[in-house]
C-alpha atoms as a PDB file:
ATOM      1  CA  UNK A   1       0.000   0.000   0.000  1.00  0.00           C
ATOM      2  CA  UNK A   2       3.027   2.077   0.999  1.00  0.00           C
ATOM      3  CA  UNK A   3       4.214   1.876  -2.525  1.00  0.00           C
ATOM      4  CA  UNK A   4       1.000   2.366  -4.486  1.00  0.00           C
ATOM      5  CA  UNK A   5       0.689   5.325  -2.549  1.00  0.00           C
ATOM      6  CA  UNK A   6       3.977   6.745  -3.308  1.00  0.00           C
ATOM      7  CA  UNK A   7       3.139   5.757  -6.769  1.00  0.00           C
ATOM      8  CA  UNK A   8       0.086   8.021  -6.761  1.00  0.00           C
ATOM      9  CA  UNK A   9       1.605  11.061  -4.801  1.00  0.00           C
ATOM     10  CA  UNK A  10       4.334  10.809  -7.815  1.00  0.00           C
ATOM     11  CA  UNK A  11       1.703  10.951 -10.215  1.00  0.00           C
ATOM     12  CA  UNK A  12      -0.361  13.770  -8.902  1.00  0.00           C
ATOM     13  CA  UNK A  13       2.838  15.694  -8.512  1.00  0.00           C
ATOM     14  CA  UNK A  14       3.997  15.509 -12.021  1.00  0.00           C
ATOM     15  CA  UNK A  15       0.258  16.515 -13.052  1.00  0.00           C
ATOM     16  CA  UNK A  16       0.698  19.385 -10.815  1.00  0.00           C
ATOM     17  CA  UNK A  17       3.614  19.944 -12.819  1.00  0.00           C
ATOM     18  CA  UNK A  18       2.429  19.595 -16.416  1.00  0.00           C
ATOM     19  CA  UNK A  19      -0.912  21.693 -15.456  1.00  0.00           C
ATOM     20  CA  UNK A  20       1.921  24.647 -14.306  1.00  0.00           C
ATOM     21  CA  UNK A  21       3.495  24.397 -17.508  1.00  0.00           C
ATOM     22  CA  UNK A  22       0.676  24.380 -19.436  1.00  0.00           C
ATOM     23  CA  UNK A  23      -0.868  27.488 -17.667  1.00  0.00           C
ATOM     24  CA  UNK A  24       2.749  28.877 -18.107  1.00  0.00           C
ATOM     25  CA  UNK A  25       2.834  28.311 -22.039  1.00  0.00           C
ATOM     26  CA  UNK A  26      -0.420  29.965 -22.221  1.00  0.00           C
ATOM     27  CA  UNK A  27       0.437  33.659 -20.258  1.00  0.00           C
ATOM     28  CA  UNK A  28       3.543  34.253 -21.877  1.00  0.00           C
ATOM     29  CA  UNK A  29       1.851  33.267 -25.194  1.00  0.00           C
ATOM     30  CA  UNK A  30      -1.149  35.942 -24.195  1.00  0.00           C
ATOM     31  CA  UNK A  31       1.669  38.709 -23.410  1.00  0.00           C
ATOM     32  CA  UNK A  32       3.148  38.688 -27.340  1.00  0.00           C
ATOM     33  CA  UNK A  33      -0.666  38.564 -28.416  1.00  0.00           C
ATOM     34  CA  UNK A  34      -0.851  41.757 -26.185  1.00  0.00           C
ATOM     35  CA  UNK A  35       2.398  43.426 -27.186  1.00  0.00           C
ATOM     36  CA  UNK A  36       0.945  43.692 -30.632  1.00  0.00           C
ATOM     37  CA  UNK A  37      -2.081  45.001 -29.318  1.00  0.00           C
ATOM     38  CA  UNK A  38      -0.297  47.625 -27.801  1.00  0.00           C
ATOM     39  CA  UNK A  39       1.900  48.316 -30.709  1.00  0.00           C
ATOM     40  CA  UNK A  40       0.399  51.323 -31.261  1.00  0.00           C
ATOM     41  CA  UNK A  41       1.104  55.209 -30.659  1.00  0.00           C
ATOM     42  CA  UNK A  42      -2.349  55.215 -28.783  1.00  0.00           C
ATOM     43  CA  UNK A  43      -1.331  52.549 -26.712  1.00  0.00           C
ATOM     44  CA  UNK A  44       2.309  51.809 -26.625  1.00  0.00           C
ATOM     45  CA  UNK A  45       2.542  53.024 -23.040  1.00  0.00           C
ATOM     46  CA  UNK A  46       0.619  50.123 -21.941  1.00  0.00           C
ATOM     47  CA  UNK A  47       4.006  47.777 -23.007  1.00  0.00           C
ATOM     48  CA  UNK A  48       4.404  48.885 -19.081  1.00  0.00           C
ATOM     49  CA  UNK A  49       2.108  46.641 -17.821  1.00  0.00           C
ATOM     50  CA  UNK A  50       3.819  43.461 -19.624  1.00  0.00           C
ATOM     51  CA  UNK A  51       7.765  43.435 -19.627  1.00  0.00           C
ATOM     52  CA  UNK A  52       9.664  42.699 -16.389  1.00  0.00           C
ATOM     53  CA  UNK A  53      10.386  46.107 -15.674  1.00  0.00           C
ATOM     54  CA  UNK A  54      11.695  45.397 -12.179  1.00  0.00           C
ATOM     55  CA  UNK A  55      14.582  43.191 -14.317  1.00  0.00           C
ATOM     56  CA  UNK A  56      17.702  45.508 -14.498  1.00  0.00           C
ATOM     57  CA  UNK A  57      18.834  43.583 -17.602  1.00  0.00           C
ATOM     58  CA  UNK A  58      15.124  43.987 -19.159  1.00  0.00           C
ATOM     59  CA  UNK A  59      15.709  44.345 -22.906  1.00  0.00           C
ATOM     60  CA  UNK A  60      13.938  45.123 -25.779  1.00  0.00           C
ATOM     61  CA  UNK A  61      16.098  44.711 -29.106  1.00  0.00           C
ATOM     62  CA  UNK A  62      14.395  45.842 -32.403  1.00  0.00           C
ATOM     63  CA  UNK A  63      16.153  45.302 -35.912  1.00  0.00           C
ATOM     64  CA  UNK A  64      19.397  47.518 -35.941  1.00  0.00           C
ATOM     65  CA  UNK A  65      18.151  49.753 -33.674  1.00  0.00           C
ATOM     66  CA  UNK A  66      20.211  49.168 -31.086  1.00  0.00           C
ATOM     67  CA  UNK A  67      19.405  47.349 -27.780  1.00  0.00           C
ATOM     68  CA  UNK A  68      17.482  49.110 -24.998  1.00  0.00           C
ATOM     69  CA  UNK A  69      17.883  47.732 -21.833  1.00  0.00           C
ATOM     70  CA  UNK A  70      16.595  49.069 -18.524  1.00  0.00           C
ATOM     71  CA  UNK A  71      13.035  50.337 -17.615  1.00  0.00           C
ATOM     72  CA  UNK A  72      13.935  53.415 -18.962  1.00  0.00           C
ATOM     73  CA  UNK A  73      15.623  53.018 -21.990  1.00  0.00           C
ATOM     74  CA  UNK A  74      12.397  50.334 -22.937  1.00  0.00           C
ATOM     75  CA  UNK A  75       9.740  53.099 -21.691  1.00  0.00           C
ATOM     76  CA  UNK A  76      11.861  55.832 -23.738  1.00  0.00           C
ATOM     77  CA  UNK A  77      11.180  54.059 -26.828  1.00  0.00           C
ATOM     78  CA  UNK A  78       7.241  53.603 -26.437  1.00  0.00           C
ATOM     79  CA  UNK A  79       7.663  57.458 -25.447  1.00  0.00           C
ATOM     80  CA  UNK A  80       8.815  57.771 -29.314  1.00  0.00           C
ATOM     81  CA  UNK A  81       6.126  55.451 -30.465  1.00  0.00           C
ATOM     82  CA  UNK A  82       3.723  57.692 -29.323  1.00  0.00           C
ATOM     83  CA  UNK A  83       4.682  60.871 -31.198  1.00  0.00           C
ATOM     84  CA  UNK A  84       3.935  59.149 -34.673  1.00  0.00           C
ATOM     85  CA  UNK A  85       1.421  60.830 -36.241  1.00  0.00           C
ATOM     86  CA  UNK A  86      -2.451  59.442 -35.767  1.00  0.00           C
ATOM     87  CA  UNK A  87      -3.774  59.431 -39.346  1.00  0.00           C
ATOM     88  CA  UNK A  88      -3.126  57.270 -41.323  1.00  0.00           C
ATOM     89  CA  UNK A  89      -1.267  54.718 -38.997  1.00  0.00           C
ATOM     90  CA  UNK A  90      -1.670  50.977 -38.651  1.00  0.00           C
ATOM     91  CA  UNK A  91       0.594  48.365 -37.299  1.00  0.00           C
ATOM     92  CA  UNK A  92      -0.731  44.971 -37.787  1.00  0.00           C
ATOM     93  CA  UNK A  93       1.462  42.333 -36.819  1.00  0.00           C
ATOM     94  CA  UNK A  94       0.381  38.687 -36.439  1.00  0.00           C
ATOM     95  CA  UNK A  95       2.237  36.186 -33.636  1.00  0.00           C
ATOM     96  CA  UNK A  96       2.410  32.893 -35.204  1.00  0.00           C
ATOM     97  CA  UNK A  97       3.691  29.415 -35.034  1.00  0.00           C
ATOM     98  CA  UNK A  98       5.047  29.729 -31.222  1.00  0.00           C
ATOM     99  CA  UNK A  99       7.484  27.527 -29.360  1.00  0.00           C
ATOM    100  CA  UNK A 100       7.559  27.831 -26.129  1.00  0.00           C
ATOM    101  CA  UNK A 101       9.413  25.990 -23.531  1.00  0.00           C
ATOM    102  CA  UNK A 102       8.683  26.770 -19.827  1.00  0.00           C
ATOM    103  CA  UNK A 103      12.006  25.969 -17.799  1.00  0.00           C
ATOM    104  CA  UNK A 104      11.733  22.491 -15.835  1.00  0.00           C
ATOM    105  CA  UNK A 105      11.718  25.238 -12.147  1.00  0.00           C
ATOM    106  CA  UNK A 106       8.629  26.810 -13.844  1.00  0.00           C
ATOM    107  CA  UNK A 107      10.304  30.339 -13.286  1.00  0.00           C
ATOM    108  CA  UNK A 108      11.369  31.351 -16.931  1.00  0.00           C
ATOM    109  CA  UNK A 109      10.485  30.572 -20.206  1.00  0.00           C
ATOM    110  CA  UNK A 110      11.854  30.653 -24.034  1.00  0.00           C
ATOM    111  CA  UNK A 111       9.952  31.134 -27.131  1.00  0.00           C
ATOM    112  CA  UNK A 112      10.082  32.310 -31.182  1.00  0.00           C
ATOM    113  CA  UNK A 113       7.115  33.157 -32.737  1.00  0.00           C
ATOM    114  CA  UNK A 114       6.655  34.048 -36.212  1.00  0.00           C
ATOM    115  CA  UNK A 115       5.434  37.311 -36.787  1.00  0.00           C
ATOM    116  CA  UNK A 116       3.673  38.491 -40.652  1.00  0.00           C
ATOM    117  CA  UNK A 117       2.449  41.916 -40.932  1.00  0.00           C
ATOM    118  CA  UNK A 118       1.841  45.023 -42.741  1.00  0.00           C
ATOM    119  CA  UNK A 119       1.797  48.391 -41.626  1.00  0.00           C
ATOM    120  CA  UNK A 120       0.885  52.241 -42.763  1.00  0.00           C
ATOM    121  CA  UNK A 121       2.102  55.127 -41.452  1.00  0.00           C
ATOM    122  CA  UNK A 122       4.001  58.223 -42.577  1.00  0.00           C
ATOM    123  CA  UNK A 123       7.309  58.416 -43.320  1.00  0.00           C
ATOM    124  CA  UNK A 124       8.041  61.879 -41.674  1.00  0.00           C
ATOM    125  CA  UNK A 125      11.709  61.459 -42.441  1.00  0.00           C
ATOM    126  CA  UNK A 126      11.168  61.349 -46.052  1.00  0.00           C
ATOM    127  CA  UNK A 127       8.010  62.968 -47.893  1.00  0.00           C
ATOM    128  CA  UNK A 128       5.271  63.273 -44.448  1.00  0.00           C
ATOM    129  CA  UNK A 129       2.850  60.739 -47.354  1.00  0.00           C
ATOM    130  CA  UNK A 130       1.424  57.777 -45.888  1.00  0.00           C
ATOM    131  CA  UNK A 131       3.218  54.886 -46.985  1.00  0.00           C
ATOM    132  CA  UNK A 132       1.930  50.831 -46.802  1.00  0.00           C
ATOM    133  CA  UNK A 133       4.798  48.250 -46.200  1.00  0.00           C
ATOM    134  CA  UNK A 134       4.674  44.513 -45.818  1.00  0.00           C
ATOM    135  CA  UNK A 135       6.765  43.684 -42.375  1.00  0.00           C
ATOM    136  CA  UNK A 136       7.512  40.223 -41.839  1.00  0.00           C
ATOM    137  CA  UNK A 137       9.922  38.575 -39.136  1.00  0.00           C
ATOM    138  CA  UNK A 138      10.013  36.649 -35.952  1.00  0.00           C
ATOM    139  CA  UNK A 139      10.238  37.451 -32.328  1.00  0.00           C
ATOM    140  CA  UNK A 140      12.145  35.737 -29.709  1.00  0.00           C
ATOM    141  CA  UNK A 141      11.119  36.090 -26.463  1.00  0.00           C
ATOM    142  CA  UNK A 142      12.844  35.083 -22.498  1.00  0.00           C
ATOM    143  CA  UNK A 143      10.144  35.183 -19.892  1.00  0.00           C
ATOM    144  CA  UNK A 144      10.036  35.409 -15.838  1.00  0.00           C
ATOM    145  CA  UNK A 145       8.019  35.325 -13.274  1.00  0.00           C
ATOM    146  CA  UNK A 146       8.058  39.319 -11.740  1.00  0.00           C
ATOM    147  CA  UNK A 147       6.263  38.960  -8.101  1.00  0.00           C
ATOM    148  CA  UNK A 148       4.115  35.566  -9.182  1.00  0.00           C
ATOM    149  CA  UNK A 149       3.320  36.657 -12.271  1.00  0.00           C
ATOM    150  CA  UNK A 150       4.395  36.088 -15.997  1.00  0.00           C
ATOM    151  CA  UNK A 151       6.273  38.936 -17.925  1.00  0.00           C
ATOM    152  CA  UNK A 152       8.377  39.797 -20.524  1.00  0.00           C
ATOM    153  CA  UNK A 153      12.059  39.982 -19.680  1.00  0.00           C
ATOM    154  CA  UNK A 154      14.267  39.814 -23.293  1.00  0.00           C
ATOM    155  CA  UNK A 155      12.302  40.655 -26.240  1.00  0.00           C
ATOM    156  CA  UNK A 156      14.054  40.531 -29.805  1.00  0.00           C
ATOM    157  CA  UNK A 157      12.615  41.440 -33.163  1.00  0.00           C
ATOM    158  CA  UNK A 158      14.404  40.088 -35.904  1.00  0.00           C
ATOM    159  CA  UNK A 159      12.905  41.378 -39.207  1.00  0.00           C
ATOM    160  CA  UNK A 160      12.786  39.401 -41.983  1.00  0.00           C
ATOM    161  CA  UNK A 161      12.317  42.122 -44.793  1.00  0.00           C
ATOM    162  CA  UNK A 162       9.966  44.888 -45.228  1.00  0.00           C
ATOM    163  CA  UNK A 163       9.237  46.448 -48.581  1.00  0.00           C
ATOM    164  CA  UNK A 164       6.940  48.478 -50.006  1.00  0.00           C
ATOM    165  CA  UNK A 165       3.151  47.399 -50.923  1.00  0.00           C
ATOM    166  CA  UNK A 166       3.829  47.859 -54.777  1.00  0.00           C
ATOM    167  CA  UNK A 167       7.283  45.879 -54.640  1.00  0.00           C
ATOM    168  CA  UNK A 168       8.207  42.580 -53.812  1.00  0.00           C
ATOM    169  CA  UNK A 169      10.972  42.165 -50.860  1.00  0.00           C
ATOM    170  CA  UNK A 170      13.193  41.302 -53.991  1.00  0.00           C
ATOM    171  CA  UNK A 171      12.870  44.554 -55.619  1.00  0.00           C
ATOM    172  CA  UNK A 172      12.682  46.442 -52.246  1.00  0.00           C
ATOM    173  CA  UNK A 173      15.550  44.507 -50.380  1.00  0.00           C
ATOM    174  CA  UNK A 174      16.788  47.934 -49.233  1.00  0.00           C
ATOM    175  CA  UNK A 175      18.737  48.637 -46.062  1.00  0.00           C
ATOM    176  CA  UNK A 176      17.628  51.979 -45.725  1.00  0.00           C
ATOM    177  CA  UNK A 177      14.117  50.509 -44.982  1.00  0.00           C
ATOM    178  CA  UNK A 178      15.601  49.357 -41.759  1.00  0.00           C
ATOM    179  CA  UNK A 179      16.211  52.747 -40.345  1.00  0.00           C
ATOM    180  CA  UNK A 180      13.902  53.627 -37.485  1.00  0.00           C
ATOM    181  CA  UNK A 181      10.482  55.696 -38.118  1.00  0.00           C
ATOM    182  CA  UNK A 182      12.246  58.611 -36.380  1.00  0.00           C
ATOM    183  CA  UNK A 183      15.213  58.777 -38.181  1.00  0.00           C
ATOM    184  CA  UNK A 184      15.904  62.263 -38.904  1.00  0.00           C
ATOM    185  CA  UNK A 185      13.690  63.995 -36.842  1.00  0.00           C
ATOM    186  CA  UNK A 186      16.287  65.812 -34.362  1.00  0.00           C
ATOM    187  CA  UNK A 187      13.632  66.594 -31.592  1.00  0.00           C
ATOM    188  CA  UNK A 188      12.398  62.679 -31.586  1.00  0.00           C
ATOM    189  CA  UNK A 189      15.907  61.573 -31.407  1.00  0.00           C
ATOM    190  CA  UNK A 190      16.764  63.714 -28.499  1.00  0.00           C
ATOM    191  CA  UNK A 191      14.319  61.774 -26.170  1.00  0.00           C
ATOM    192  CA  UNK A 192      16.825  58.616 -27.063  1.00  0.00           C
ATOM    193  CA  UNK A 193      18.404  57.569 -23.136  1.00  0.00           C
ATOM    194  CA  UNK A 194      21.654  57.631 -23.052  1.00  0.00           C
ATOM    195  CA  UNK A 195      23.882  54.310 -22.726  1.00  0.00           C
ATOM    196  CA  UNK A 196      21.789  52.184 -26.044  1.00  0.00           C
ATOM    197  CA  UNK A 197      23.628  48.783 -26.145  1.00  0.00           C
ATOM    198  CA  UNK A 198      25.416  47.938 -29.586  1.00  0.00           C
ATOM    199  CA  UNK A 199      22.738  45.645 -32.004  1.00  0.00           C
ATOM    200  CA  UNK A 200      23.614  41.964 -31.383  1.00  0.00           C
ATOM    201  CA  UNK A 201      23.236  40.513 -34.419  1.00  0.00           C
ATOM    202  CA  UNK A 202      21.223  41.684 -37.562  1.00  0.00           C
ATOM    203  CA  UNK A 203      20.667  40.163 -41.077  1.00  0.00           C
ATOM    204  CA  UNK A 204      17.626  41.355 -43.165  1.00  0.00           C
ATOM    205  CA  UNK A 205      16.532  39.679 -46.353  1.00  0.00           C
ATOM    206  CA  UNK A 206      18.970  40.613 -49.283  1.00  0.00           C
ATOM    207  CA  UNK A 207      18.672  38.514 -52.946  1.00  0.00           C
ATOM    208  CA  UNK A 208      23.046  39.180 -52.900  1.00  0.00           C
ATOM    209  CA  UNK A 209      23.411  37.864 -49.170  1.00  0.00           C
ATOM    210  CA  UNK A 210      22.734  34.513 -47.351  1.00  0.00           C
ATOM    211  CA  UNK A 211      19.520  34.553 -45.106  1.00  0.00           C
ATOM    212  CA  UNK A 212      20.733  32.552 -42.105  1.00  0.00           C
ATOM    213  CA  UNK A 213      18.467  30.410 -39.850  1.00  0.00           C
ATOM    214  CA  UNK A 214      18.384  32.840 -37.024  1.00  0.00           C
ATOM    215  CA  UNK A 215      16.781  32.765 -34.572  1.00  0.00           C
ATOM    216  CA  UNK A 216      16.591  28.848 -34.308  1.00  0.00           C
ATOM    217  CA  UNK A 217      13.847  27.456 -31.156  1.00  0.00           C
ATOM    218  CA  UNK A 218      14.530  27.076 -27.540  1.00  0.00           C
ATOM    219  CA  UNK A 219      14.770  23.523 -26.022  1.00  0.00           C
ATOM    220  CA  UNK A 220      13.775  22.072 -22.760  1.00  0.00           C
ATOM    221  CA  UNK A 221      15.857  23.379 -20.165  1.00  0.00           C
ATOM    222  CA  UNK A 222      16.211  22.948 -16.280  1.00  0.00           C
ATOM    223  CA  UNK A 223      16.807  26.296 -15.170  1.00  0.00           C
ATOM    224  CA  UNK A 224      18.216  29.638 -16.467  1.00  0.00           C
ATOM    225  CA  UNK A 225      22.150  29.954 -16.497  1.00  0.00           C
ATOM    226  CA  UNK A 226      24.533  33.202 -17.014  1.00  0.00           C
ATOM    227  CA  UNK A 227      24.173  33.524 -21.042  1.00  0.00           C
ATOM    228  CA  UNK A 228      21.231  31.920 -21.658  1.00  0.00           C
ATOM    229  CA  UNK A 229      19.956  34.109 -24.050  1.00  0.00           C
ATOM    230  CA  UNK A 230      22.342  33.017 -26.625  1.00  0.00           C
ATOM    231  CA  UNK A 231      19.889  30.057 -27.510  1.00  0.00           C
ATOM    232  CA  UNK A 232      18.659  32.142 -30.228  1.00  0.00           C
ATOM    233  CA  UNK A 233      21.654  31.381 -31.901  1.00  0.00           C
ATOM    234  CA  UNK A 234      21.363  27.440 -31.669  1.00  0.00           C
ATOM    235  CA  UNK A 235      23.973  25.158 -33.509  1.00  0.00           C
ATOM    236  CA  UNK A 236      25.473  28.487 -35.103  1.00  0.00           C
ATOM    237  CA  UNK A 237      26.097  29.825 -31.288  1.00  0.00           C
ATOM    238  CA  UNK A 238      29.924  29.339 -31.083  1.00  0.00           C
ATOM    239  CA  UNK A 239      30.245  30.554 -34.595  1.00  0.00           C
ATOM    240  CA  UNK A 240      28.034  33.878 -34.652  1.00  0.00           C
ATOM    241  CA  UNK A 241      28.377  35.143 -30.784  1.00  0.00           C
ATOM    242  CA  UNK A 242      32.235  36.118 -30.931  1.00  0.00           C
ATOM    243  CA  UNK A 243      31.808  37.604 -34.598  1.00  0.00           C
ATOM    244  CA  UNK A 244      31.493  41.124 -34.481  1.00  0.00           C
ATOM    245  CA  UNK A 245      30.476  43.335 -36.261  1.00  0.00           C
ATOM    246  CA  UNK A 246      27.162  41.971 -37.142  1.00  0.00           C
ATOM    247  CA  UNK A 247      27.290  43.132 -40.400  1.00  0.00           C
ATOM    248  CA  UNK A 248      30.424  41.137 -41.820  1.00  0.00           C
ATOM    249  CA  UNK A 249      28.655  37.744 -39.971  1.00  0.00           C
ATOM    250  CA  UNK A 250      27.703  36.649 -43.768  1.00  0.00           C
ATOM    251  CA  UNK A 251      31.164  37.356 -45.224  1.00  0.00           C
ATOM    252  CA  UNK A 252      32.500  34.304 -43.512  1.00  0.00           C
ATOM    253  CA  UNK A 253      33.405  31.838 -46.442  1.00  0.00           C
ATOM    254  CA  UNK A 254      33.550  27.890 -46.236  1.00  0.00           C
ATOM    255  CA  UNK A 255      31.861  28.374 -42.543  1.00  0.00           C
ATOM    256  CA  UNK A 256      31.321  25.088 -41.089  1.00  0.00           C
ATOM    257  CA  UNK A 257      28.350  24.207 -38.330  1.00  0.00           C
ATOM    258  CA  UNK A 258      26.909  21.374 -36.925  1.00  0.00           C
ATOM    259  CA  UNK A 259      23.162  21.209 -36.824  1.00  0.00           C
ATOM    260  CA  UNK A 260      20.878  18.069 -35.785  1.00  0.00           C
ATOM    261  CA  UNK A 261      22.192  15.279 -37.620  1.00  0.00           C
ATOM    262  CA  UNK A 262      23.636  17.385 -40.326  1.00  0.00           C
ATOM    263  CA  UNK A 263      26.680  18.985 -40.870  1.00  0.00           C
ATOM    264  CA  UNK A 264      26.405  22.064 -43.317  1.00  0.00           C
ATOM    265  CA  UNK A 265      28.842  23.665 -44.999  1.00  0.00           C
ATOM    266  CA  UNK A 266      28.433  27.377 -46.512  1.00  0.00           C
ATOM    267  CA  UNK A 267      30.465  27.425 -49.473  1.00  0.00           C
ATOM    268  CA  UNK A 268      31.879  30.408 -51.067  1.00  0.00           C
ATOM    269  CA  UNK A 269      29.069  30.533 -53.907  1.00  0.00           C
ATOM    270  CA  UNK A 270      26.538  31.125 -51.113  1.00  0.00           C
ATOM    271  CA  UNK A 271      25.556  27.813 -51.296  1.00  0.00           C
ATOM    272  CA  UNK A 272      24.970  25.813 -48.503  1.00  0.00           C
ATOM    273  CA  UNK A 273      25.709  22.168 -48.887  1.00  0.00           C
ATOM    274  CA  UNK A 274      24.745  19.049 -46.956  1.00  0.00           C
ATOM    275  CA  UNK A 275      27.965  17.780 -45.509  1.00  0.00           C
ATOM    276  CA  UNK A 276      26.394  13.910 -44.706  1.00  0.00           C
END
């Protein structure tokens, strides 16, 4: 009896466990549904209520825009969001396709989501017209649990390409389109904080350059370790996280990395070739 109970306490416990993770999955799945929501200049201020403010290594890293880490360098950007003009704006940006893995301690979490969109607003740093671009990339996301309750604590936006409505992301592969909405606008860029980290690692869509499979999923994990957040870069991590600048990452010839039961080589052409 003894045993079977044993048995049964086991059982319950690692029910206990699985219901935890499954209510985990499902929170930090609802707080990228409610980023978008807030990605807005009506509402960005509201981003408040969702990251893990209390974090000092909180981090929000869009693009090449440099990383903001810190309640206030994060709140300073949503500041900016909010001076875009009203009319004619629209950011609609889908969260797709998510992985999430809730650490085996239930106190953080990994995830990518893919992220399709389109958006409309005015390009004040060009002609002040309302302008309609397709925006497609993913998100990466680390998690943790501020005070009991699910937030975001590293948030990463890794766009794919985004070209305008009449052009294909072929035709538009421009890097200029990567600039930030307030590029150019001196009294928008002096509410910047001071002390905006160097971008870790950007590669946008180019028909001339090798799109890399970054950011790769997270995997089941114990708990979270000093440079965890490097799982974005999965079997390419040893190859991509010492290479700096970002930019010359893809001018690495006859690079070599081990993925899953495949080695790949990228050759010189461009070409990546199965190794096995």
């Amino acid at each position: 009896m003894e045993t079977t109970n044993k048995t049964l306490e086991e059982r319950i416990s690692a029910l206990e466990r699985s219901a935890e993770r499954q209510a985990a999955y499902k929170d930090c799945l609802e707080l990228m549904v409610k980023y978008q929501i807030f990605h807005h200049p009506m509402t960005a201020l509201q981003k408040e209520k969702i990251f893990a403010l209390t974090m000092p290594d909180v981090s929000m890293e869009v693009s090449k825009w440099g990383k903001y880490v810190g309640r206030e360098a994060i709140m300073s950007m949503q500041h900016i969001f909010t001076t875009a003009p009203l009319n004619g704006v629209m950011w609609a940006h889908h969260v797709d396709s998510p992985i999430i893995e809730v650490a085996a301690d239930g106190q953080t979490a990994k995830g990518l989501f893919f992220s399709p969109g389109a958006e409309a607003h005015r390009e004040l740093n060009v002609d002040g017209k309302v302008h309609a671009y397709w925006c497609w990339g993913k998100y990466t996301a680390d998690f943790i649990k501020e005070n009991g309750v699910w937030k975001i604590w590293h948030l990463h936006w890794w766009r794919l390409f985004r070209n305008d409505f009449y052009k294909s992301w072929v035709d538009d592969a421009d890097e200029t389109l990567t600039k930030a909405p307030w590029a150019g606008q001196k009294d928008v860029e002096a509410m910047q904080p001071k002390g905006i980290e160097p971008t870790t690692f950007f590669q946008y869509y180019h028909p001339e350059k090798v799109t890399p499979c970054i950011p790769w999923y997270p995997e089941p994990y114990e708990t979270w370790t000093e440079g965890a957040e490097d799982w974005v870069f999965g079997p390419w991590k040893d190859h991509f996280v010492n290479q700096k600048p970002y930019e010359e990452v893809f001018d690495v010839t006859d690079m070599e990395v081990k993925v899953p039961t495949h080695v790949v080589r990228i050759k010189k052409s461009g070409i990546a070739e199965d190794c096995l």
